[in-house]
N, C-alpha and C. Protein backbone atom coordinates (compact mmCIF):
# COMPACT_ATOMS: atom_id res chain seq x y z
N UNK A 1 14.37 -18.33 15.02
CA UNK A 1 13.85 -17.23 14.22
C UNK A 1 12.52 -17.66 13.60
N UNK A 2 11.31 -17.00 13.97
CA UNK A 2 10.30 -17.52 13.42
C UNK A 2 9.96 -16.39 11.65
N UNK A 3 10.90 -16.41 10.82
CA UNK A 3 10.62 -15.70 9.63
C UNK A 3 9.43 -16.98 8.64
N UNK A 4 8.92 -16.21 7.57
CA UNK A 4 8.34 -16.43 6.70
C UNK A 4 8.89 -17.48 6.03
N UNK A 5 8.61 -19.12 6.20
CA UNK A 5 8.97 -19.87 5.04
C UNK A 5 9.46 -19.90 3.55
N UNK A 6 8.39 -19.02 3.22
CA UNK A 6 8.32 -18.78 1.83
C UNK A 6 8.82 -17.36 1.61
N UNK A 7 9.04 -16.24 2.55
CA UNK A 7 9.21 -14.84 1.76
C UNK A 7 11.04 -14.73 2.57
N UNK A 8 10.71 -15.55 4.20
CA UNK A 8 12.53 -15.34 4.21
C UNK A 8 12.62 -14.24 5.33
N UNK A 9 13.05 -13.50 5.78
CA UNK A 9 13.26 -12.00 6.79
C UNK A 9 13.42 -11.24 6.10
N UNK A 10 13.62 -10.98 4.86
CA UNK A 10 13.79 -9.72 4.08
C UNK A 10 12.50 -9.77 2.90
N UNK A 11 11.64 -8.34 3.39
CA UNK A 11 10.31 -8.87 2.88
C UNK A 11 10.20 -7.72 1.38
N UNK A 12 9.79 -8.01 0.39
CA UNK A 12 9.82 -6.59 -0.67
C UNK A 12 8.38 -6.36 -1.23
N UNK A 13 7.48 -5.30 -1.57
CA UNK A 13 6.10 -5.59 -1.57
C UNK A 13 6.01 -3.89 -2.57
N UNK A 14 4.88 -4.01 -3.06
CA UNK A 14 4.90 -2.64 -4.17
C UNK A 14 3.60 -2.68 -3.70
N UNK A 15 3.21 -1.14 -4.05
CA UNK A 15 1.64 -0.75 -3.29
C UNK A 15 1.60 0.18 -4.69
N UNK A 16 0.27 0.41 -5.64
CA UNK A 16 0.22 1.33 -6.10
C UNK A 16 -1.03 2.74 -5.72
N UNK A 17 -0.85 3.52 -6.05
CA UNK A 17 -1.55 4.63 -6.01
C UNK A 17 -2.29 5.12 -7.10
N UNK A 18 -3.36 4.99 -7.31
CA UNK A 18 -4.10 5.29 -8.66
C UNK A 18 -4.80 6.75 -8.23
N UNK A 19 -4.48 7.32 -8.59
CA UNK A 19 -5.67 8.51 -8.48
C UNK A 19 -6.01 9.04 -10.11
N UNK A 20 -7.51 9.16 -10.09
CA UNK A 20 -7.86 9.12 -11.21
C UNK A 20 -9.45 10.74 -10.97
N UNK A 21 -9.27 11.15 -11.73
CA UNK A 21 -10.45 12.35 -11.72
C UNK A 21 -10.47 12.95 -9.90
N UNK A 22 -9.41 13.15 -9.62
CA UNK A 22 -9.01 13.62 -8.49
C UNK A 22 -9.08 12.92 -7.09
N UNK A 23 -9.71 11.27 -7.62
CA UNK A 23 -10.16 9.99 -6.56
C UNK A 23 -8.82 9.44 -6.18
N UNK A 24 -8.76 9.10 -4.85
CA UNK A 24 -7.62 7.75 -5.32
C UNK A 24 -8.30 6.29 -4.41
N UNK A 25 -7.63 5.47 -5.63
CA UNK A 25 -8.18 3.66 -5.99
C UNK A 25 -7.74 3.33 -4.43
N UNK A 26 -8.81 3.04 -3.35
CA UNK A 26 -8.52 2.38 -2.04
C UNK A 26 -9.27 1.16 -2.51
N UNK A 27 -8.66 0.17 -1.25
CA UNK A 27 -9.14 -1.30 -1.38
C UNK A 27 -9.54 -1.42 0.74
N UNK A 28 -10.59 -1.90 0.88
CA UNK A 28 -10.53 -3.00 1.85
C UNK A 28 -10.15 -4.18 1.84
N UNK A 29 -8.92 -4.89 2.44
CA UNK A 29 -9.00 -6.01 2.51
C UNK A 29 -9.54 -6.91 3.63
N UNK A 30 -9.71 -8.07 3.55
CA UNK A 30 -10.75 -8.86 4.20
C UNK A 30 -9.86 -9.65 5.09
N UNK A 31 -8.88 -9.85 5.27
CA UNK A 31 -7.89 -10.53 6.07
C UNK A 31 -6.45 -9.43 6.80
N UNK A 32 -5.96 -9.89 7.97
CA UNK A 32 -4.46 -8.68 8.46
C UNK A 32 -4.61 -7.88 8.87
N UNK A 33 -4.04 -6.92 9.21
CA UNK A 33 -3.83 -6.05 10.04
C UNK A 33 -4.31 -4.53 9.50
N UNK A 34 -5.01 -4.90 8.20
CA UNK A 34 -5.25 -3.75 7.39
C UNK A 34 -6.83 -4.36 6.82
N UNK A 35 -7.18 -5.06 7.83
CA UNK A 35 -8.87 -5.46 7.31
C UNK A 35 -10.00 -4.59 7.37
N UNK A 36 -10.62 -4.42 6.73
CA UNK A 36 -11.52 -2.85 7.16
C UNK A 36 -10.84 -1.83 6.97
N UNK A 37 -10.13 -1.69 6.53
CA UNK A 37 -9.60 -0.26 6.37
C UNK A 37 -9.11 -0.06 5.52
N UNK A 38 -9.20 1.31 5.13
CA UNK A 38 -9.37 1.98 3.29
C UNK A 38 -7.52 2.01 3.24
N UNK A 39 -6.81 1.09 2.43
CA UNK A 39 -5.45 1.05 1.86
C UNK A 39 -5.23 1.24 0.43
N UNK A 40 -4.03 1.03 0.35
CA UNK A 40 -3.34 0.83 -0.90
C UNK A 40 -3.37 -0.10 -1.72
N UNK A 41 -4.01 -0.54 -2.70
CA UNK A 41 -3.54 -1.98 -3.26
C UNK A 41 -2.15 -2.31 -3.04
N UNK A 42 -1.62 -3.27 -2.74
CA UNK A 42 -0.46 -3.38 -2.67
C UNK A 42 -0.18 -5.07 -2.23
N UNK A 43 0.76 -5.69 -2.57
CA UNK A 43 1.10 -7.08 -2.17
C UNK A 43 2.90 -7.67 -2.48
N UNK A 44 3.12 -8.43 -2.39
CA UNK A 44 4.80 -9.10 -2.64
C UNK A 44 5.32 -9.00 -3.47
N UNK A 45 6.27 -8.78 -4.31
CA UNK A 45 7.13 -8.68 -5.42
C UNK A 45 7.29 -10.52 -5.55
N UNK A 46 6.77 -10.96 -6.78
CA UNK A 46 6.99 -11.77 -7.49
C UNK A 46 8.38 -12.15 -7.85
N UNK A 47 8.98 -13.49 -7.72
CA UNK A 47 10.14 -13.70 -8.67
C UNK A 47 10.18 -13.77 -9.90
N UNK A 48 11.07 -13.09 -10.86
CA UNK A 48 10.89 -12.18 -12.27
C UNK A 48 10.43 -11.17 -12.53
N UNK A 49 9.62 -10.32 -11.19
CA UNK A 49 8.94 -9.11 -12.00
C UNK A 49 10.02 -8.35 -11.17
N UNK A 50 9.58 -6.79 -11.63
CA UNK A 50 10.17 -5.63 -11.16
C UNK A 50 9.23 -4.94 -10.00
N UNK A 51 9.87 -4.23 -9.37
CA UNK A 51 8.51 -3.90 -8.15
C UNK A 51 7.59 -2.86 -9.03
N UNK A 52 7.82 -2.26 -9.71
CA UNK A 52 6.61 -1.49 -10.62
C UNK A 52 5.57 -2.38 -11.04
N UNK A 53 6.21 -4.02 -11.87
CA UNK A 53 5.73 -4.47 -12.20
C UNK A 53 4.85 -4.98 -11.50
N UNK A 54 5.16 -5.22 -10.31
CA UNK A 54 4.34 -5.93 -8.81
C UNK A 54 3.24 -4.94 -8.70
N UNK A 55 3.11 -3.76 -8.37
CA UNK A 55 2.42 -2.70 -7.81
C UNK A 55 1.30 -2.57 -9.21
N UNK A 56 1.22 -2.49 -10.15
CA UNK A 56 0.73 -2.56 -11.18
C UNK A 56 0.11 -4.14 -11.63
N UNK A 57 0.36 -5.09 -11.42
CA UNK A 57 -0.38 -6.54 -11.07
C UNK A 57 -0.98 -6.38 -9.88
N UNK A 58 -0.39 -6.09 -8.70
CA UNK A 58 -1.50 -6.09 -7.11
C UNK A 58 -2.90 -5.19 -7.72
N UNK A 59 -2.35 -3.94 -8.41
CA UNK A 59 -3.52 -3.06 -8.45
C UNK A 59 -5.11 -3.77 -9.53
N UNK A 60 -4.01 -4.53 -10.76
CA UNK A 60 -5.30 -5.15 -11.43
C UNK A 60 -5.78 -6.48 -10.99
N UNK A 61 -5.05 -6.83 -10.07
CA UNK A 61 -5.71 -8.43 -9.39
C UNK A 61 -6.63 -8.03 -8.19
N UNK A 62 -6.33 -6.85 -7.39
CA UNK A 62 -7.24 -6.70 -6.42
C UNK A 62 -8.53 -6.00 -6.70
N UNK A 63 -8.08 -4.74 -8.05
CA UNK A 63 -9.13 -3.72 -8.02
C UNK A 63 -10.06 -4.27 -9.45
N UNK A 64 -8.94 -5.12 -10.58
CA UNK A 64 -9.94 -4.52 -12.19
C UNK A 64 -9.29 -3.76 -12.56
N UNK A 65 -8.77 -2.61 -11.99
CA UNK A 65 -8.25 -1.31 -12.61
C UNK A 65 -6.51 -1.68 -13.40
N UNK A 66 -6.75 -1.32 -15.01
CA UNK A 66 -5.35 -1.39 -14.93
C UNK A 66 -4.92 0.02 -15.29
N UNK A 67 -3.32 -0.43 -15.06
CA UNK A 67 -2.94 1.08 -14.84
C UNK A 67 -1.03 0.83 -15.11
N UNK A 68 -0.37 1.25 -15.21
CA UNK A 68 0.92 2.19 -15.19
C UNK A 68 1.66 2.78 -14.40
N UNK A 69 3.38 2.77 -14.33
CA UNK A 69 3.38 3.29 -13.20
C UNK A 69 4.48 4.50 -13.69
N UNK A 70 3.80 5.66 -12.56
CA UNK A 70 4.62 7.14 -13.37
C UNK A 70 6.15 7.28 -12.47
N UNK A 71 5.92 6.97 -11.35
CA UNK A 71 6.79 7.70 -10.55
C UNK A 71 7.09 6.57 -9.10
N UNK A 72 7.81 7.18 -8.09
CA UNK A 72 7.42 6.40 -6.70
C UNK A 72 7.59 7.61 -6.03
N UNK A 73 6.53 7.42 -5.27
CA UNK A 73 5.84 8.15 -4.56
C UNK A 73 6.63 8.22 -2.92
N UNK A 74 7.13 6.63 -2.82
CA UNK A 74 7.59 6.80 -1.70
C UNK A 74 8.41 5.23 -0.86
N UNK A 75 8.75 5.58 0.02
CA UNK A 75 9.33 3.93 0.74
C UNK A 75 8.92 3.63 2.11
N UNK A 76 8.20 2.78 2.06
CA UNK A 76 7.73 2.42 3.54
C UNK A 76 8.88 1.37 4.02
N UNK A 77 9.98 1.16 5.59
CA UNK A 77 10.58 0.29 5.78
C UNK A 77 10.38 -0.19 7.15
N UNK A 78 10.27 -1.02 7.59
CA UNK A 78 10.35 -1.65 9.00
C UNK A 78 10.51 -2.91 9.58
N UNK A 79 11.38 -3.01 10.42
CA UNK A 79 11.40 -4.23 10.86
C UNK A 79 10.52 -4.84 12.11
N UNK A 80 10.03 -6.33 11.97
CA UNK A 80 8.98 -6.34 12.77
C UNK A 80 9.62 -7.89 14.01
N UNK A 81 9.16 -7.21 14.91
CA UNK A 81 9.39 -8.36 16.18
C UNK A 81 10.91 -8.45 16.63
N UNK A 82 11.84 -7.16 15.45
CA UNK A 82 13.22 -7.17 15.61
C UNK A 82 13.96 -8.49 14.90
N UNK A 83 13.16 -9.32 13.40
CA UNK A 83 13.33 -10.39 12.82
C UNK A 83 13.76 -9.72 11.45
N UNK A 84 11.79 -9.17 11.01
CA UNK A 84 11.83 -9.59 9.70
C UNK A 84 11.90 -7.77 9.07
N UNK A 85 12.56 -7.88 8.03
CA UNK A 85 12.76 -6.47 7.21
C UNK A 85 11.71 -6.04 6.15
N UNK A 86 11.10 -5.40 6.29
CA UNK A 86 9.84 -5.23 5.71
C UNK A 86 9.53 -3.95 5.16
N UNK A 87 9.71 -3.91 3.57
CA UNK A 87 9.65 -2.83 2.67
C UNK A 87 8.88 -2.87 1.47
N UNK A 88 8.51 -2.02 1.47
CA UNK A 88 7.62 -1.52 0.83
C UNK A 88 7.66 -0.34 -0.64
N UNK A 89 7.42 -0.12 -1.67
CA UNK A 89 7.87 1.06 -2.86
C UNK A 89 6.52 1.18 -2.73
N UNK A 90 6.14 2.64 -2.82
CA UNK A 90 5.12 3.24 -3.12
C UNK A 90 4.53 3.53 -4.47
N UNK A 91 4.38 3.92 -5.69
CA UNK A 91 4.30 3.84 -6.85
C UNK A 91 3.29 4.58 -6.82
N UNK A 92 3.05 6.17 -7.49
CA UNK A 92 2.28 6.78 -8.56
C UNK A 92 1.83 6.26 -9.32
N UNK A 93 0.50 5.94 -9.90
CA UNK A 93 -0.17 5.08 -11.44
C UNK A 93 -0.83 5.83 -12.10
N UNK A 94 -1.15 5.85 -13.29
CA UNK A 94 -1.41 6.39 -14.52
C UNK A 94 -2.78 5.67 -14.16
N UNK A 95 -4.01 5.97 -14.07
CA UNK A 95 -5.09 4.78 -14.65
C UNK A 95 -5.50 4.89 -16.33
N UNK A 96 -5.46 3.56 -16.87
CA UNK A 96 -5.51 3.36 -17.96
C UNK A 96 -6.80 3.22 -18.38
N UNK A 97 -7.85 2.45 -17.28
CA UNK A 97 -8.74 1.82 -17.97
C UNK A 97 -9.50 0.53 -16.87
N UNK A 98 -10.66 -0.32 -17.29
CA UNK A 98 -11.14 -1.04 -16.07
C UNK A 98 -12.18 -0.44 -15.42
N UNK A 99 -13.02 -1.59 -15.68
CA UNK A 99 -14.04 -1.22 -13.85
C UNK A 99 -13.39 -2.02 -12.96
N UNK A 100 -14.12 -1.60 -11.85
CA UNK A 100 -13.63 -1.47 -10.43
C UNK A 100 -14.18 -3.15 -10.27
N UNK A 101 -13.48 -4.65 -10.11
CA UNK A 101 -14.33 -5.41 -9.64
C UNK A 101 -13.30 -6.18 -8.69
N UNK A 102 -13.55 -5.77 -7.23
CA UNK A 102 -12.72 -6.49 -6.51
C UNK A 102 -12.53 -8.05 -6.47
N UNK A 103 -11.13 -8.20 -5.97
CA UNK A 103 -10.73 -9.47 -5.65
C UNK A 103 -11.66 -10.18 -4.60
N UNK A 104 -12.38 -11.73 -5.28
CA UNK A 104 -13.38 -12.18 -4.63
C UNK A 104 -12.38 -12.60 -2.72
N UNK A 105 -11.21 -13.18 -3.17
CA UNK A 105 -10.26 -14.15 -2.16
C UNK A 105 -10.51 -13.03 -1.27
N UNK A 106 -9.65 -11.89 -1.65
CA UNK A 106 -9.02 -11.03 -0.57
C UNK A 106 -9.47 -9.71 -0.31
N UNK A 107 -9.89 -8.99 -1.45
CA UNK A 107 -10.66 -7.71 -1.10
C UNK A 107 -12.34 -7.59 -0.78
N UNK A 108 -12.39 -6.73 0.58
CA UNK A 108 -14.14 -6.31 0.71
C UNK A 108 -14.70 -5.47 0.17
N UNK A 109 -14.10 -4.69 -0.24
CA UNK A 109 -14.00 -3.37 -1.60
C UNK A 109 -13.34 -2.40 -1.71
N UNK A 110 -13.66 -2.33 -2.86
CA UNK A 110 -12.49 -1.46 -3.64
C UNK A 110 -13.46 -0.17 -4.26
N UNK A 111 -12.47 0.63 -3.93
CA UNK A 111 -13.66 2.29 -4.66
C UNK A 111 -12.64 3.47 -4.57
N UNK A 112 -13.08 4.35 -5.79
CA UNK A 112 -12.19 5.41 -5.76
C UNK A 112 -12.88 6.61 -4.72
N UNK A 113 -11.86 7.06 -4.12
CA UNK A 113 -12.51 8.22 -2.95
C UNK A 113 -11.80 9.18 -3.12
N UNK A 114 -12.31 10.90 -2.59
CA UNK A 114 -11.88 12.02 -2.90
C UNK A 114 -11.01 12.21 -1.47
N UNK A 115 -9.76 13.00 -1.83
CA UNK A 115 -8.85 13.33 -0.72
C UNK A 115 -9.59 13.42 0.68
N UNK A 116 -10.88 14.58 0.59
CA UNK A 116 -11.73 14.77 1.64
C UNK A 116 -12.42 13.42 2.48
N UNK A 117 -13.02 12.35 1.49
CA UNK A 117 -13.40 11.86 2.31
C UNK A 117 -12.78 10.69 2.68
N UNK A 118 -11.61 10.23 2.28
CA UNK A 118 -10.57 9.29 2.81
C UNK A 118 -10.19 9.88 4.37
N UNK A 119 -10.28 11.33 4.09
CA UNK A 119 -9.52 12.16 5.43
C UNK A 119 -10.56 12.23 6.71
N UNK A 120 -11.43 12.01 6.65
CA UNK A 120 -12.74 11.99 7.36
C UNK A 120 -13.15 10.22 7.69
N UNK A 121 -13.22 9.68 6.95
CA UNK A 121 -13.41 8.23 7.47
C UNK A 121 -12.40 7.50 8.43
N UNK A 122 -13.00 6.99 9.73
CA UNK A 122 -11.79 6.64 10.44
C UNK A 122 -11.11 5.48 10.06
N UNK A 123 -11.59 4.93 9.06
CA UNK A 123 -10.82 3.49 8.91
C UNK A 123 -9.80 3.77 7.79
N UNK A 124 -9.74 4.78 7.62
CA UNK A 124 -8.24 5.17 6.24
C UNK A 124 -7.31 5.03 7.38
N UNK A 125 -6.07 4.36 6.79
CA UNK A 125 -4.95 3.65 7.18
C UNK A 125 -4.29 4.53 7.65
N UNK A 126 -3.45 4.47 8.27
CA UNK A 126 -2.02 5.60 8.29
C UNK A 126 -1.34 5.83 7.25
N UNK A 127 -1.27 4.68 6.47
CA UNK A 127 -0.53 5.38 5.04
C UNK A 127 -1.06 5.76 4.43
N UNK A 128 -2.18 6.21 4.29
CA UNK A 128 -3.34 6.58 3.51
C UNK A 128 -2.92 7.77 3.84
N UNK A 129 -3.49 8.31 5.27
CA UNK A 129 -3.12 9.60 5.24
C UNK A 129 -2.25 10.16 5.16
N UNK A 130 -0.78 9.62 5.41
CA UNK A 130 0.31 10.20 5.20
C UNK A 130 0.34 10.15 3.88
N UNK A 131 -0.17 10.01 2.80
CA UNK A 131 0.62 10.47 1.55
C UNK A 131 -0.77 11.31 0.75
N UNK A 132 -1.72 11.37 1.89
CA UNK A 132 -2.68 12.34 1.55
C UNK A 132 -2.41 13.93 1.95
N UNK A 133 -1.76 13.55 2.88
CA UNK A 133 -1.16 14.87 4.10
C UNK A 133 -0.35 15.89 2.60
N UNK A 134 -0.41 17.57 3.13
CA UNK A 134 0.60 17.69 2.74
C UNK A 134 1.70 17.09 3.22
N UNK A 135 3.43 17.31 2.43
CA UNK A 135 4.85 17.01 2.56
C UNK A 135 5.05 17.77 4.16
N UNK A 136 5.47 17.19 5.06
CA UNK A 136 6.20 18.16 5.93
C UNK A 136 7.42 17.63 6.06
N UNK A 137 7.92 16.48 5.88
CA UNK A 137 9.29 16.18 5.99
C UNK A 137 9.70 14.84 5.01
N UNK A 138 10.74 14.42 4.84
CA UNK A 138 11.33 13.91 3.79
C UNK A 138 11.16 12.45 4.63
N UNK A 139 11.71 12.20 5.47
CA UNK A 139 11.23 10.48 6.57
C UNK A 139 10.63 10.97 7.67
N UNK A 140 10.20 10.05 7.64
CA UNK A 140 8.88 9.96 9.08
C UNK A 140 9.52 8.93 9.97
N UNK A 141 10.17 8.79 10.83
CA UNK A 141 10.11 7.70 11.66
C UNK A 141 9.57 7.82 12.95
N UNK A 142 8.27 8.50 13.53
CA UNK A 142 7.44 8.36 14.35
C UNK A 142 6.20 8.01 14.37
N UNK A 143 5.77 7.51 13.37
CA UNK A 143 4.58 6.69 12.93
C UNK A 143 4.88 5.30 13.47
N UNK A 144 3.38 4.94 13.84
CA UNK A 144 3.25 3.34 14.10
C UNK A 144 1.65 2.88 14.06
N UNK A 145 1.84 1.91 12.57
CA UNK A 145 0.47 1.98 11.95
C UNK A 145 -0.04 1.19 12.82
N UNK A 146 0.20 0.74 14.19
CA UNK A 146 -0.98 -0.20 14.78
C UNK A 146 -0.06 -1.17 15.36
N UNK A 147 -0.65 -1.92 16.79
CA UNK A 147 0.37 -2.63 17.58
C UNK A 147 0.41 -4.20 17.14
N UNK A 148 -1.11 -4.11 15.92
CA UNK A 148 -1.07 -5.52 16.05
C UNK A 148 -0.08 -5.94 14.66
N UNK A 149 0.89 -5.01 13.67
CA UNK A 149 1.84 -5.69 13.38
C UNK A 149 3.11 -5.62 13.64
N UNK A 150 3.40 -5.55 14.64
CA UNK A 150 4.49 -6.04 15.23
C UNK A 150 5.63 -5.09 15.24
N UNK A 151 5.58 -3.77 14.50
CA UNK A 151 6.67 -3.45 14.10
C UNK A 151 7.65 -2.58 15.64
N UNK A 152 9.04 -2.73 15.27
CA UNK A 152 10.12 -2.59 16.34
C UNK A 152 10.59 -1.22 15.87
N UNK A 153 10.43 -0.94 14.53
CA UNK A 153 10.97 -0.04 13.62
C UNK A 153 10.41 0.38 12.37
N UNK A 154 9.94 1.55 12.34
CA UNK A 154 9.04 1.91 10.68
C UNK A 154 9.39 3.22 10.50
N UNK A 155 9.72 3.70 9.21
CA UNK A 155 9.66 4.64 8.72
C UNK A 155 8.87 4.79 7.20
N UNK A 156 8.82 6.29 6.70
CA UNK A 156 8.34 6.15 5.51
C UNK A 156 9.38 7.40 4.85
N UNK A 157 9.76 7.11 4.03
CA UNK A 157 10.06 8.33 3.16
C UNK A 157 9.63 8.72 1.69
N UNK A 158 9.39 9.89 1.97
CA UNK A 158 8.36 10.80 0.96
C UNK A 158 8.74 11.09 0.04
N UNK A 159 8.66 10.98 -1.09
CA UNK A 159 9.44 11.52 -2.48
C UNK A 159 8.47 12.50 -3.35
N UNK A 160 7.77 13.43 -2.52
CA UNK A 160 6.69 13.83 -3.15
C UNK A 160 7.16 15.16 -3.32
């Protein structure tokens, strides 16, 4: 089994969603399968925190922005290579406050963008647009954000 040393086959990760003056907080990151392309802040659930708490640290370590979390928005799950279990909480955020100064390590930038033009740029993610999309159904399991991570199995479900 080639799983993650350190995270194990069962993977847990919080992404938050900031939308603020009708923008919402995307990040480029600079490394993975999501390099160049307009995402979610989002990263691993910490041992001791709560995944709110996670999604709300990813958002002020990558973006500057801090923020709150109102709601969850949603659950991304999939297993990849038929190994590792890989989930995801979506999280609604309050923005509180902060400029925008990305993470030197890992983000290429970070900027708030309007529904329109996230929807128009080709490098917005698949999850980007799916939770930009209107609701058409409650799980998605015919999405597949891209071959190069591996996944055997993904769904998302919408709590919107």
């Amino acid at each position: 089994m080639s799983t993650n040393k350190k995270r194990g086959s069962v993977w847990l990760a919080a992404a938050g969603m900031v939308i603020h003056d009708g923008k919402c907080l995307v990040v480029k990151k600079k490394y993975g399968g999501l390099k160049g392309k307009w995402s979610i802040p989002a990263g691993f659930v910490n041992p001791g925190e709560t995944v709110d708490e996670a999604a709300v640290r990813e958002v002020k370590e990558e973006t500057g922005i801090q923020s709150r979390a109102v709601n969850v928005v949603g659950i991304r799950t999939g297993v990849i290579k038929n190994e590792i279990s890989d989930n995801m909480v979506v999280f609604l955020l309050e923005h509180i406050g902060g400029e925008i100064r990305p993470q030197q390590e890992e983000i290429e930038e970070a900027r708030f963008l309007t529904p329109e033009e996230l929807r128009d740029d080709p490098v917005t993610s698949m999850m980007v647009h799916h939770f930009l999309n209107e609701k058409k159904e409650t799980v998605n399991e015919h999405l597949n954000p891209g071959d190069i991570f591996g996944y055997t199995s993904y769904k998302i479900f919408d709590n919107r």
